[in-house]
C-alpha atoms as a PDB file:
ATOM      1  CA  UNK A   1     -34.981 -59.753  25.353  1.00  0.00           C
ATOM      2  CA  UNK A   2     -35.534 -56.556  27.440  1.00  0.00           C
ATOM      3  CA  UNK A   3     -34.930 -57.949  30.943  1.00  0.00           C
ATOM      4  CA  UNK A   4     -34.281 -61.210  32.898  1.00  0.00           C
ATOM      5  CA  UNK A   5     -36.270 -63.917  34.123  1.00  0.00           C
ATOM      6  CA  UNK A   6     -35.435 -65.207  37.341  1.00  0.00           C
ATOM      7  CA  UNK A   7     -37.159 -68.488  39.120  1.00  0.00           C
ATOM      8  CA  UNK A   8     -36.967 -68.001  42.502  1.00  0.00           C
ATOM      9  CA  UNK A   9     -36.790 -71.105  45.392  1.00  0.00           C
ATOM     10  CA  UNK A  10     -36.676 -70.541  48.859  1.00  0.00           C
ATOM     11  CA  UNK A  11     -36.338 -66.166  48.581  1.00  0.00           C
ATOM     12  CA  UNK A  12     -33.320 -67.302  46.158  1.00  0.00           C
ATOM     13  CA  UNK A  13     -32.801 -67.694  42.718  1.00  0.00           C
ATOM     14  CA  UNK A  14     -30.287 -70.885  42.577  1.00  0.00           C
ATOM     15  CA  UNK A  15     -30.231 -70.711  39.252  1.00  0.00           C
ATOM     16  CA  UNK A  16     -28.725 -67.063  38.687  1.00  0.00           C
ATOM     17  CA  UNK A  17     -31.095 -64.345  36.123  1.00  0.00           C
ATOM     18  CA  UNK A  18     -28.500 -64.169  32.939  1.00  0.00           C
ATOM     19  CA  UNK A  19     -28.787 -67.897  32.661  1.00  0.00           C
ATOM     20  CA  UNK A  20     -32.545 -68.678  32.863  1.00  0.00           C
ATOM     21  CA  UNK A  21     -32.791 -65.024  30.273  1.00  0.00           C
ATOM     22  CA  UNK A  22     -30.662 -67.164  27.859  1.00  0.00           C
ATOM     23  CA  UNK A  23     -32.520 -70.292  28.469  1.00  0.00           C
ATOM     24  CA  UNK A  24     -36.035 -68.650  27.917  1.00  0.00           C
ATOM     25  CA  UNK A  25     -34.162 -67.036  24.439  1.00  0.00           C
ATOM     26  CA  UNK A  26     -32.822 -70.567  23.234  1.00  0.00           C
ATOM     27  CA  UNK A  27     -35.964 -71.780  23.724  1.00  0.00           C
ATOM     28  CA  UNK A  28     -38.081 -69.597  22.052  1.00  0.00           C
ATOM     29  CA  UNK A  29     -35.816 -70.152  18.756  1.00  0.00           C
ATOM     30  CA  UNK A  30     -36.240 -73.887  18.802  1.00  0.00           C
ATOM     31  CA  UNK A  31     -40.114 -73.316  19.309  1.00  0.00           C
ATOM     32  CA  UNK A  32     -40.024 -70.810  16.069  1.00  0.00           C
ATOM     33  CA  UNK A  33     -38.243 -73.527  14.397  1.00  0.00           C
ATOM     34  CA  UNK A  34     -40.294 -76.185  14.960  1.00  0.00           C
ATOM     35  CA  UNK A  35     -42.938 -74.235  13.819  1.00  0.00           C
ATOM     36  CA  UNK A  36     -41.668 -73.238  10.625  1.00  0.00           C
ATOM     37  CA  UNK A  37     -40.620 -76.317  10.155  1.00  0.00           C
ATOM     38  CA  UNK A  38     -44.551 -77.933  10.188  1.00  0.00           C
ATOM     39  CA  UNK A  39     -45.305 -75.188   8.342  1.00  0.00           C
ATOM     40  CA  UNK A  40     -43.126 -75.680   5.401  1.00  0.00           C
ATOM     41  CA  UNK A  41     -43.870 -79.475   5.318  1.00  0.00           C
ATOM     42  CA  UNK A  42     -47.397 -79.271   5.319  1.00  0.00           C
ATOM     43  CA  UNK A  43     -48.646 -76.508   3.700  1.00  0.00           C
ATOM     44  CA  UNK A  44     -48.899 -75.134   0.480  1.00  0.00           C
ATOM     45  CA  UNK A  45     -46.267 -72.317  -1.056  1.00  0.00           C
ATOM     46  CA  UNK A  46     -47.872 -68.864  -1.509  1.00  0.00           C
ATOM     47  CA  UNK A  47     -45.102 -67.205  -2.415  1.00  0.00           C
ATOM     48  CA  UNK A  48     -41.502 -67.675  -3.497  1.00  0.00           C
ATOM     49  CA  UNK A  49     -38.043 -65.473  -3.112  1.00  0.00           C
ATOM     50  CA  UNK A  50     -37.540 -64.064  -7.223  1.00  0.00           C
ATOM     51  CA  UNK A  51     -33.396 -64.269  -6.382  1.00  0.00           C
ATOM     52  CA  UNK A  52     -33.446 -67.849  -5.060  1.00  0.00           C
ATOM     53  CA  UNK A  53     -37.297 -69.337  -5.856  1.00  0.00           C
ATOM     54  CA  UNK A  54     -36.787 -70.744  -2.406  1.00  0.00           C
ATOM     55  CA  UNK A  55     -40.610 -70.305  -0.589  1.00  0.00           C
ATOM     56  CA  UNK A  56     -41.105 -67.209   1.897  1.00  0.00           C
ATOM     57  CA  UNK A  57     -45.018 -67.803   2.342  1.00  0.00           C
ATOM     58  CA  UNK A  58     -47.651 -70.765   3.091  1.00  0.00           C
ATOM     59  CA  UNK A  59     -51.092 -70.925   2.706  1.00  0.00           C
ATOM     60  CA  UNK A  60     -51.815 -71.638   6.484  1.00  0.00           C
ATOM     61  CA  UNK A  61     -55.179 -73.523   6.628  1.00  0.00           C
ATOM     62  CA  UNK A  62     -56.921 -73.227  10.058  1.00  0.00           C
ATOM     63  CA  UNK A  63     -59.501 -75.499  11.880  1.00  0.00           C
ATOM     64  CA  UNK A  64     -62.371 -73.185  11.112  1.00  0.00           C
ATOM     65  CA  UNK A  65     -61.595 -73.440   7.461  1.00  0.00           C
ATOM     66  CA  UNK A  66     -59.782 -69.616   7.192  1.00  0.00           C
ATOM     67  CA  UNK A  67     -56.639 -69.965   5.189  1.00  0.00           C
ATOM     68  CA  UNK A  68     -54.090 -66.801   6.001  1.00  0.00           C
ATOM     69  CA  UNK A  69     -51.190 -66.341   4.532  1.00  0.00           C
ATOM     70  CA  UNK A  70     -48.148 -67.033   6.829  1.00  0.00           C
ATOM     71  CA  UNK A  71     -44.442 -65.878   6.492  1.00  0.00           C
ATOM     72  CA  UNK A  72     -41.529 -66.034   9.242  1.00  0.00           C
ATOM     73  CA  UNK A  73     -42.355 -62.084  10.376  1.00  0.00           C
ATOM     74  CA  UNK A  74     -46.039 -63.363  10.998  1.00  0.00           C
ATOM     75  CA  UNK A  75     -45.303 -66.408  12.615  1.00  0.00           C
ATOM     76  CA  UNK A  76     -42.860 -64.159  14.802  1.00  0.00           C
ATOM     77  CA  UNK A  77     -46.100 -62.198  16.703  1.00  0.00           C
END
């Protein structure tokens, strides 16, 4: 992260800034995940590590019928 998040009550933040940073970090690594995890389960392999033949691609099918190509870097942005 390149700064801290602070939720302020009152004029103060009761809360402190490190602690809601690290909160708002945690967070965004279950939500990445979760996602990967629906992702995996539901969609079809694209592509597949040659060392391991584990998958590190779906065929991501959207609601307007476009299917991209998703990996974790994507789903990252």
């Amino acid at each position: 992260m390149k700064g801290s998040a602070t939720v302020v009550r009152g004029g103060c933040a009761p809360y402190g800034t490190d602690d809601v940073s690290d909160d708002v970090t945690q967070d965004s690594a279950l939500i990445f995940a979760k996602r990967l995890r629906v992702i995996m389960s539901t969609c079809d392999v694209a592509a597949v590590w040659v060392e391991s033949g584990e998958p590190c691609a779906w065929q991501y099918v959207k609601r307007n019928g476009e299917t991209p190509v998703v990996d974790r870097r994507t789903m990252h942005h």
